[in-house]
Protein backbone atom coordinates (compact mmCIF):
# COMPACT_ATOMS: atom_id res chain seq x y z
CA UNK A 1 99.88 96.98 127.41
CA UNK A 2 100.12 100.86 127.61
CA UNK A 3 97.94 102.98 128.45
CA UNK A 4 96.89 105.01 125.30
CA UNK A 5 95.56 108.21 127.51
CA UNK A 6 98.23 108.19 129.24
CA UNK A 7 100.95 108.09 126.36
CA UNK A 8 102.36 112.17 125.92
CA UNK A 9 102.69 111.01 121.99
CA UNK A 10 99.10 110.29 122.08
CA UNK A 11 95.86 112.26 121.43
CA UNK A 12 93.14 112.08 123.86
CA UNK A 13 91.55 109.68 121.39
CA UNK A 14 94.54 107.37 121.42
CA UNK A 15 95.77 108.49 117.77
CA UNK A 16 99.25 108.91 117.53
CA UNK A 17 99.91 112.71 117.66
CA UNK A 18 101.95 114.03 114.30
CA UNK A 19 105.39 112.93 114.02
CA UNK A 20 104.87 110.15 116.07
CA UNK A 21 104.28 106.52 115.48
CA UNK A 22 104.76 103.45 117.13
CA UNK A 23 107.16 102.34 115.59
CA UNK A 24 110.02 104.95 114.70
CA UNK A 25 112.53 102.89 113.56
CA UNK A 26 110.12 101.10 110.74
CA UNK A 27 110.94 97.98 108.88
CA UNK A 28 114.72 97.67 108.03
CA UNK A 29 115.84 99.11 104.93
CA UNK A 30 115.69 95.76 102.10
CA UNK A 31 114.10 93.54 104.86
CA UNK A 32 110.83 91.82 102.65
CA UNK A 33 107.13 90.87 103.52
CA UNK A 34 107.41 86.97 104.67
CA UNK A 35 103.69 86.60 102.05
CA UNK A 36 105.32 88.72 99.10
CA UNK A 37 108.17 86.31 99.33
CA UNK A 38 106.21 83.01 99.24
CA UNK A 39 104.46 84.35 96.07
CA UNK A 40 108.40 85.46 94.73
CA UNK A 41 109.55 82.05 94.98
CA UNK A 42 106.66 80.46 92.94
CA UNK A 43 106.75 83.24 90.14
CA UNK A 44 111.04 81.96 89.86
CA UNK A 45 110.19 78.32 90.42
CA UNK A 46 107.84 78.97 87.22
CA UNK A 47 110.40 80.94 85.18
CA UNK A 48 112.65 78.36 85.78
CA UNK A 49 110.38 75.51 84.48
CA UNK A 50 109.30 77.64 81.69
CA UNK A 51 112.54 77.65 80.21
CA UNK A 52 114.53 81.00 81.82
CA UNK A 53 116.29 83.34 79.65
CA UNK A 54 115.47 80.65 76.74
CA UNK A 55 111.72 81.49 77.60
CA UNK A 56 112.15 84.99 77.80
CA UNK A 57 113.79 85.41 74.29
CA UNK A 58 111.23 83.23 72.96
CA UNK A 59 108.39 85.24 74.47
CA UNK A 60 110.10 88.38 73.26
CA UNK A 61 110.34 87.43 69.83
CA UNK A 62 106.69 85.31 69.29
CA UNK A 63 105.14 88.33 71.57
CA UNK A 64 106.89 92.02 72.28
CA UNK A 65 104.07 93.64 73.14
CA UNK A 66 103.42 90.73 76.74
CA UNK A 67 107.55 90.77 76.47
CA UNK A 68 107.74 94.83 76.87
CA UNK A 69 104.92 94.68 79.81
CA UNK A 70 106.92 92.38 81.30
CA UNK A 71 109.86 95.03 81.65
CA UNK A 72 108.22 97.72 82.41
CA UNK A 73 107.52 95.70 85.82
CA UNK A 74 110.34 94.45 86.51
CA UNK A 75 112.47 97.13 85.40
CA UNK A 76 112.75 100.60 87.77
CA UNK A 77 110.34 103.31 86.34
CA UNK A 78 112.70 106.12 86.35
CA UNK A 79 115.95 106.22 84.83
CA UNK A 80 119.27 106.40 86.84
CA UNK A 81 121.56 110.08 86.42
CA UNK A 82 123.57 109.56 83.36
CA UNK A 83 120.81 108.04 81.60
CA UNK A 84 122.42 104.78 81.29
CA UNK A 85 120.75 101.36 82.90
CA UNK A 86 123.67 98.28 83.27
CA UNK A 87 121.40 94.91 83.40
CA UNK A 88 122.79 92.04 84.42
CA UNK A 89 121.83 88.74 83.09
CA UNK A 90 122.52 85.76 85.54
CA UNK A 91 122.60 82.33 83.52
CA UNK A 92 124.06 83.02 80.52
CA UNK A 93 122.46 84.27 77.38
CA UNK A 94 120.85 81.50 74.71
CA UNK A 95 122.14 81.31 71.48
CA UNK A 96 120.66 80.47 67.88
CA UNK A 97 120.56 76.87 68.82
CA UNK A 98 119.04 77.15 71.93
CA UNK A 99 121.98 76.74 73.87
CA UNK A 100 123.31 79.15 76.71
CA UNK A 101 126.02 80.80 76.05
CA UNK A 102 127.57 81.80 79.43
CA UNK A 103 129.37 85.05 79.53
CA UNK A 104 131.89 85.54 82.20
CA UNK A 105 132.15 88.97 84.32
């Protein structure tokens, strides 16, 4: 281990001095947090035995107001320039008879 004292990006109390930090590079841009993820994977694993898109449309028709919260997190808070947001929907999207319908890029 370093000596703090001795470190010239150090204060005499050991703080890192402005513009310094021990790590400089940071965390890789897009790299996640290994907990975040474990909780990511249980929130899909439950969409997915909810139903998926088939659950969402339901939820968004027998509740808009739980459906719109819903967006608003998952969705980015500020719009892109142009004003125009291109959503992708992985799975297909359900029909009137509760089938998917799978739509082809």
């Amino acid at each position: 281990m370093t000596d703090k004292k001795a470190d010239p990006n150090r204060s005499q109390r050991g703080t890192f001095l402005p513009g310094n930090c021990a790590n400089p590079g940071g965390r890789p841009r897009g790299s996640r947090n290994a907990i975040p993820m474990t909780i990511r994977d249980g929130i899909e694993e439950a969409y997915h035995q909810l139903g998926g898109i088939s659950w969402l449309v339901q939820l968004g028709q027998n509740d808009p107001k739980a459906f719109a919260a819903l967006l608003s997190k998952l969705l980015p808070a500020t719009q892109p320039e142009g004003g125009e947001m291109t959503i992708r929907v992985i799975g297909g999207f359900p029909t009137s008879h509760g089938e998917d319908h799978h739509h082809e890029d």
